[in-house]
Protein backbone atom coordinates (compact mmCIF):
# COMPACT_ATOMS: atom_id res chain seq x y z
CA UNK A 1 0.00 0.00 0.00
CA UNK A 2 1.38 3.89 -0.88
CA UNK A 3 1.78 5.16 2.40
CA UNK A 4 0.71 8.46 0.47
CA UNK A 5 -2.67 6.73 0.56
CA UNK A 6 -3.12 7.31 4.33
CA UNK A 7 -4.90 10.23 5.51
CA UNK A 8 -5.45 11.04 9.27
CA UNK A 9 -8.80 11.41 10.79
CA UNK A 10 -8.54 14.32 13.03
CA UNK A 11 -11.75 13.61 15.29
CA UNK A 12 -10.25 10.33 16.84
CA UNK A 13 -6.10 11.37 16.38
CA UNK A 14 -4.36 14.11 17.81
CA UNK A 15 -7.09 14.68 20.27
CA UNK A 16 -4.75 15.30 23.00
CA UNK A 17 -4.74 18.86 20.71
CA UNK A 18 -7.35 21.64 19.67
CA UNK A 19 -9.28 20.82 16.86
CA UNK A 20 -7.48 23.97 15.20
CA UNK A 21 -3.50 22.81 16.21
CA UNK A 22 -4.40 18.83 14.96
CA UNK A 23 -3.79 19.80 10.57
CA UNK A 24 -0.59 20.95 11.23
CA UNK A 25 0.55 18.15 13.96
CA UNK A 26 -0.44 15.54 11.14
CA UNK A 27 1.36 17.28 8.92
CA UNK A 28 4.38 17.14 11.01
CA UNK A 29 3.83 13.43 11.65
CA UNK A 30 3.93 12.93 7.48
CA UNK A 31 0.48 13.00 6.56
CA UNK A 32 -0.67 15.29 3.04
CA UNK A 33 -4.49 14.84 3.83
CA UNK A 34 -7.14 14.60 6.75
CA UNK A 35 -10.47 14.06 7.36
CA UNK A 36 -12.97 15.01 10.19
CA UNK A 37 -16.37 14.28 11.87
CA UNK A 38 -18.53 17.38 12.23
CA UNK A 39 -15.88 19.73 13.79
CA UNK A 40 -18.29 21.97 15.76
CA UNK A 41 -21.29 21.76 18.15
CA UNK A 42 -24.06 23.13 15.98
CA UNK A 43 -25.32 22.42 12.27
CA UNK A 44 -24.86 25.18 11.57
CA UNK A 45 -22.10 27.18 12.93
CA UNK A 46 -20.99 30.71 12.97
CA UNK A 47 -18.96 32.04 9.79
CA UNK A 48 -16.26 32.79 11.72
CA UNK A 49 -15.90 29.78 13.16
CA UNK A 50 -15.99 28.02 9.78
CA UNK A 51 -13.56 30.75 8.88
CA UNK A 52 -11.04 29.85 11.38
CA UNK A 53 -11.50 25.52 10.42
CA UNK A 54 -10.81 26.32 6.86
CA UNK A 55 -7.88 28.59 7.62
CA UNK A 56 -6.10 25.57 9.95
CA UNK A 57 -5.95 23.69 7.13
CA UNK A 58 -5.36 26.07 4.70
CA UNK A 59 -2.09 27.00 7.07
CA UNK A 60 -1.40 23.26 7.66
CA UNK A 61 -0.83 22.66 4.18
CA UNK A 62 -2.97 19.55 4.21
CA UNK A 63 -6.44 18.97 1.92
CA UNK A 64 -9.37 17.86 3.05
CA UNK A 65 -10.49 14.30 1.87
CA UNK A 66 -13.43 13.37 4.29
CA UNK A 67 -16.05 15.59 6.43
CA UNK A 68 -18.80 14.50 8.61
CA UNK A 69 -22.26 15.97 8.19
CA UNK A 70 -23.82 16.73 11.65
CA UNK A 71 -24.88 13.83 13.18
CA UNK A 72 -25.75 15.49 16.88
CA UNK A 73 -23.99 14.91 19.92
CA UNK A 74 -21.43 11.71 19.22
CA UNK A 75 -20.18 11.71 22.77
CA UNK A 76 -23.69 11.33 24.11
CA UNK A 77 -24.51 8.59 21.87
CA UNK A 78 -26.03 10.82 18.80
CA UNK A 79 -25.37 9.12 15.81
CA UNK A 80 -27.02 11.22 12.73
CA UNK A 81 -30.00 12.96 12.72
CA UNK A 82 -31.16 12.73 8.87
CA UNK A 83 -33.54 9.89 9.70
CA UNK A 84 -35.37 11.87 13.04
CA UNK A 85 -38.38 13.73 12.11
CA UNK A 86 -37.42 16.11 14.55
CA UNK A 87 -34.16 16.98 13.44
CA UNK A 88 -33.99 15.94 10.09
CA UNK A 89 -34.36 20.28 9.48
CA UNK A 90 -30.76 20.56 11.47
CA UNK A 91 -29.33 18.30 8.43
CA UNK A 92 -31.15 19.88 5.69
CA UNK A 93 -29.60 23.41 6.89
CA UNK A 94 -26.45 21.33 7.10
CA UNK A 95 -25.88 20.72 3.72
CA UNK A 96 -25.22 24.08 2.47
CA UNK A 97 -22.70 24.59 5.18
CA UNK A 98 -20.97 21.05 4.41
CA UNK A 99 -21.38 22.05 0.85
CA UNK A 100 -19.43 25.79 1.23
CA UNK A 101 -16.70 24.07 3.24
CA UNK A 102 -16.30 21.00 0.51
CA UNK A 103 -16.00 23.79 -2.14
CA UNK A 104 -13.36 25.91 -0.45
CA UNK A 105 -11.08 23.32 0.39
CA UNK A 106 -11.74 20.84 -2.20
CA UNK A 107 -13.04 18.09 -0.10
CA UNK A 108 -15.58 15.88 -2.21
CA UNK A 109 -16.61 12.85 -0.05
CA UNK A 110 -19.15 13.24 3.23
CA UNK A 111 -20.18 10.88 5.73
CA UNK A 112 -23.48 10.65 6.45
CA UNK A 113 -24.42 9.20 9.47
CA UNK A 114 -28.01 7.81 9.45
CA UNK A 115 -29.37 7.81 12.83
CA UNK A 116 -30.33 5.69 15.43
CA UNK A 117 -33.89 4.32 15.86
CA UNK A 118 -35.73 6.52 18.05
CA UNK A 119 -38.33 4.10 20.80
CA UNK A 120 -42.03 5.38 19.91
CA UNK A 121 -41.09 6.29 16.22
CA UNK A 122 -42.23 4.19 13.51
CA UNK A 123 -38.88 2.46 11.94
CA UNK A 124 -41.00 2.98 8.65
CA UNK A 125 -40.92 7.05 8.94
CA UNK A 126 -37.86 7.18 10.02
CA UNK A 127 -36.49 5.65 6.80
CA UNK A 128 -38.75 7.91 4.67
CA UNK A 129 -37.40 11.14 6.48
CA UNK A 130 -34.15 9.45 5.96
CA UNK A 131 -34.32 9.48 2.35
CA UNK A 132 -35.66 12.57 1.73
CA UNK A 133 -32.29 13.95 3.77
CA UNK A 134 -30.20 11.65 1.41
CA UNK A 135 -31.89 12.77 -1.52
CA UNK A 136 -31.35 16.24 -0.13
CA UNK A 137 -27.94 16.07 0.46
CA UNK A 138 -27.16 13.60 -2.80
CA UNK A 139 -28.50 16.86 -4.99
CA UNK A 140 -26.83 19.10 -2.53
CA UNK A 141 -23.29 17.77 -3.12
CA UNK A 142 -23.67 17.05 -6.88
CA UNK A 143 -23.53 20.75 -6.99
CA UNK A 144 -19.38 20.42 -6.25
CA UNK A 145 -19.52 16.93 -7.63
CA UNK A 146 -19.36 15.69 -4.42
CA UNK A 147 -20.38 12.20 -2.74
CA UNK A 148 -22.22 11.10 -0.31
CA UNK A 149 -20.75 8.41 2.10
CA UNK A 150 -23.05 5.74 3.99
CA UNK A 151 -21.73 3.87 6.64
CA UNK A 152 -22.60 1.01 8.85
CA UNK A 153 -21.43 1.58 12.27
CA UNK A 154 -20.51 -0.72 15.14
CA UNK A 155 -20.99 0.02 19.00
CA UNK A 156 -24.44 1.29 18.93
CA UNK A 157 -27.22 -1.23 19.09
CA UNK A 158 -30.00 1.73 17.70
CA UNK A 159 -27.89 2.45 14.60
CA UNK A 160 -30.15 0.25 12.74
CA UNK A 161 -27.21 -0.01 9.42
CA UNK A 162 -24.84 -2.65 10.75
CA UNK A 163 -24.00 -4.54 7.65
CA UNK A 164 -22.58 -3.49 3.80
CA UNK A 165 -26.03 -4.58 2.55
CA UNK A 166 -27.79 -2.84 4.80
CA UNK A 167 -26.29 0.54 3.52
CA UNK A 168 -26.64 -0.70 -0.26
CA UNK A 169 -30.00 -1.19 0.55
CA UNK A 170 -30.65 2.70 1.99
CA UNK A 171 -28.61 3.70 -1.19
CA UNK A 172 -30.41 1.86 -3.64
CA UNK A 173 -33.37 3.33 -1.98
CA UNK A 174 -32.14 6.88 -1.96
CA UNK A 175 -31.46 6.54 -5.71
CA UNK A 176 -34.97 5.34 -6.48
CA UNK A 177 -36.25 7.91 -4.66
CA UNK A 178 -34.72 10.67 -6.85
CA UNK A 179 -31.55 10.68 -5.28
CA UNK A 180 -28.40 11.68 -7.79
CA UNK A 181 -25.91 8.64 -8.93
CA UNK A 182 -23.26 9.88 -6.60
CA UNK A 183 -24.47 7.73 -3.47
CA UNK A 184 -21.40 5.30 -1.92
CA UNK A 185 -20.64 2.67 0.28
CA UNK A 186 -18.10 3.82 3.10
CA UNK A 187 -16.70 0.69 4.05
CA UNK A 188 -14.89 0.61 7.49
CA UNK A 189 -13.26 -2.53 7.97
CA UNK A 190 -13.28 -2.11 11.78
CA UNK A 191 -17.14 -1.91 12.09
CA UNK A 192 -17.89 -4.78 9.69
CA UNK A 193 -15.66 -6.84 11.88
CA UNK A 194 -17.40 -6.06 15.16
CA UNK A 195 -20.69 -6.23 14.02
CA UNK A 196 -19.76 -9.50 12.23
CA UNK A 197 -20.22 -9.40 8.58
CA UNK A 198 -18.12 -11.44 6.29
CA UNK A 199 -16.14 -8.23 5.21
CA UNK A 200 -14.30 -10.56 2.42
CA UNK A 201 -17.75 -10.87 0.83
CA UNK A 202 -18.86 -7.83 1.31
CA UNK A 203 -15.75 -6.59 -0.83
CA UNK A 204 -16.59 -9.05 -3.89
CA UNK A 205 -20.15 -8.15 -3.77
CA UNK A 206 -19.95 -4.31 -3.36
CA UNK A 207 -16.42 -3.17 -4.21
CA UNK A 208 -17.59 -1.01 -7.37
CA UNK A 209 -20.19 0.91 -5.05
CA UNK A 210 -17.21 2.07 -2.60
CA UNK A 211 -16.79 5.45 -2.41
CA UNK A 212 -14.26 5.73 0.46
CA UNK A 213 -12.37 3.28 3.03
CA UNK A 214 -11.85 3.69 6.96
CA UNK A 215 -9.35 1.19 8.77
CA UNK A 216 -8.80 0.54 12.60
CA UNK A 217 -7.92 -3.21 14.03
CA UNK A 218 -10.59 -4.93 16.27
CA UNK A 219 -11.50 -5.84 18.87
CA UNK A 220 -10.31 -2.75 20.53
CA UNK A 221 -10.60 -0.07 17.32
CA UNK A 222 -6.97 0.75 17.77
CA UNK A 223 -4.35 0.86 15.28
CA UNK A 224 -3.47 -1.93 13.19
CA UNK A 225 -1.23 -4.80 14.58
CA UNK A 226 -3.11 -4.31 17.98
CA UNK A 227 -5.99 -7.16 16.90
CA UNK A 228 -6.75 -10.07 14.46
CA UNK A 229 -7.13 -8.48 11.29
CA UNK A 230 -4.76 -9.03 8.82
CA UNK A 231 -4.15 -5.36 7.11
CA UNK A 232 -1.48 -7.00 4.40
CA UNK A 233 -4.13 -9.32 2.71
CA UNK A 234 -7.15 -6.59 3.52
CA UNK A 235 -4.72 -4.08 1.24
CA UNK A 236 -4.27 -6.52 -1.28
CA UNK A 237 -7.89 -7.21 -1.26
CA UNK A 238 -8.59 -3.60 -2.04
CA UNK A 239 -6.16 -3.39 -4.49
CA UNK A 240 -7.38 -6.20 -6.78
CA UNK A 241 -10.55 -5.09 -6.08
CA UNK A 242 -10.17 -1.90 -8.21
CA UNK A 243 -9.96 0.44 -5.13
CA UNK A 244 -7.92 3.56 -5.47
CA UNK A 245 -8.62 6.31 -3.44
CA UNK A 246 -8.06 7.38 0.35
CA UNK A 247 -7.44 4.78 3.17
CA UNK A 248 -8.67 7.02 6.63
CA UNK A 249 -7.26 6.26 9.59
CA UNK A 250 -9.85 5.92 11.76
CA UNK A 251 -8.70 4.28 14.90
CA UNK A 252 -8.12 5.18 18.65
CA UNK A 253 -4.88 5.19 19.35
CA UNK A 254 -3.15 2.73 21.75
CA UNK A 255 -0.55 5.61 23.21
CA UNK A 256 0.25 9.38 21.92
CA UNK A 257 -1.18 10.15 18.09
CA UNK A 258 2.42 10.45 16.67
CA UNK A 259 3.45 7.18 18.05
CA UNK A 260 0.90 5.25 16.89
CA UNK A 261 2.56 5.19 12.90
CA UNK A 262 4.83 2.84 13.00
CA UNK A 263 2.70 0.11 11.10
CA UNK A 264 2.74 2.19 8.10
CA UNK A 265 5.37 1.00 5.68
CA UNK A 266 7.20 3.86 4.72
């Protein structure tokens, strides 16, 4: 694998440091390009706040590869909001921040989290407020010839996508539905492990709808070497499967940020 291929997620790495000081310290550690969750507290946040994001890494010297649409409160267990009929509004203003930020920094690919079931809400209208957001944000992104990412997460028994299918399934939905033909598969190795799909399979059967590629070892999401998966035939995998883009680095890890390289073949 190109080492050049790795690109630091600065939401889970170099949290020991301010959002703001993290481009630059991956920088320093060797990295050309990032990626983040939803860097601020609010859907939509204040210009100059947005202002000051864009200028750290602008200043960095690093591009942006991968942002987060809001998805709520992570730490308290939010995990999207496009599917809540409640909050599904926050997400639609999202889009034209998440599309301004995409344009000025060139980033093209965004997560977006779906949402955990909510008790007392039909499963049935959550998925149709669901896709209307996806539609909105497919059309919304097409605009920079963007992409929109859908993920199956791990470690959060409402999140009701836990499989590769399951996230074909909302896309292939989402394109019926009007969506635009710019709709892919994020496929994180570490969450189809713990949630216990056949990721091998899943590669055969979906690699053409992959649109981007997370990596951390399980059990344990830490970097790799630190669990069972084997990284060297994983990489192989992706590269005989046609993949060619960004591999995110997406793990916890096991000491300080800048120590935790040392897997990467240089």
């Amino acid at each position: 694998m190109d080492p050049n291929r790795y690109e630091v997620n600065l939401s889970i790495l170099f949290t020991e440091l301010d959002v703001l000081d993290r481009p630059a310290a991956a920088k320093a550690a060797g990295f050309d390009a990032v990626e983040f969750w939803w860097p601020f507290a609010e859907a939509v946040p204040a210009d100059r706040d947005v202002d000051r994001f864009v200028q750290a890494i602008e200043d960095a010297g690093v591009s942006l590869v991968g942002l987060n649409f809001f998805a709520g409160d992570m730490p308290a267990g939010d995990r999207g909001v496009l599917s809540n009929p409640d909050r599904a509004g926050e997400f639609a203003d999202n889009v034209d921040v998440v599309v301004g930020i995409g344009e000025r920094l060139g980033c093209r690919a965004f997560n977006a989290l779906y949402g955990n079931r909510i008790d007392g809400v039909d499963p049935a209208a959550q998925d149709q407020v669901a896709t209307e957001s996806l539609v909105r944000a497919s059309k919304g992104v097409a605009r920079i010839d963007g992409t929109v990412l859908v993920e199956p997460v791990s470690g959060m028994p409402a999140y009701p996508l836990k499989t590769a299918d399951d996230a074909i399934a909302v896309i292939d939905r989402v394109r019926a539905a009007g969506g635009e033909d710019n709709l892919r598969l994020l496929f994180d190795i570490y969450h189809l492990v713990a949630n216990g799909d056949d990721w091998n399979a899943a590669l055969d059967k979906h690699a053409a709808a992959i649109g981007h590629v997370q990596i951390a070892d399980a059990p344990g999401r830490n970097e790799p070497g630190t669990g069972g998966i084997d990284f060297d035939n994983f990489f192989n995998r992706l590269d005989a499967a046609g993949y060619g883009g960004y591999i995110g680095l997406e793990y916890k890890p096991s000491g300080a940020s800048a120590d935790s390289f040392s897997w990467i073949k240089r």
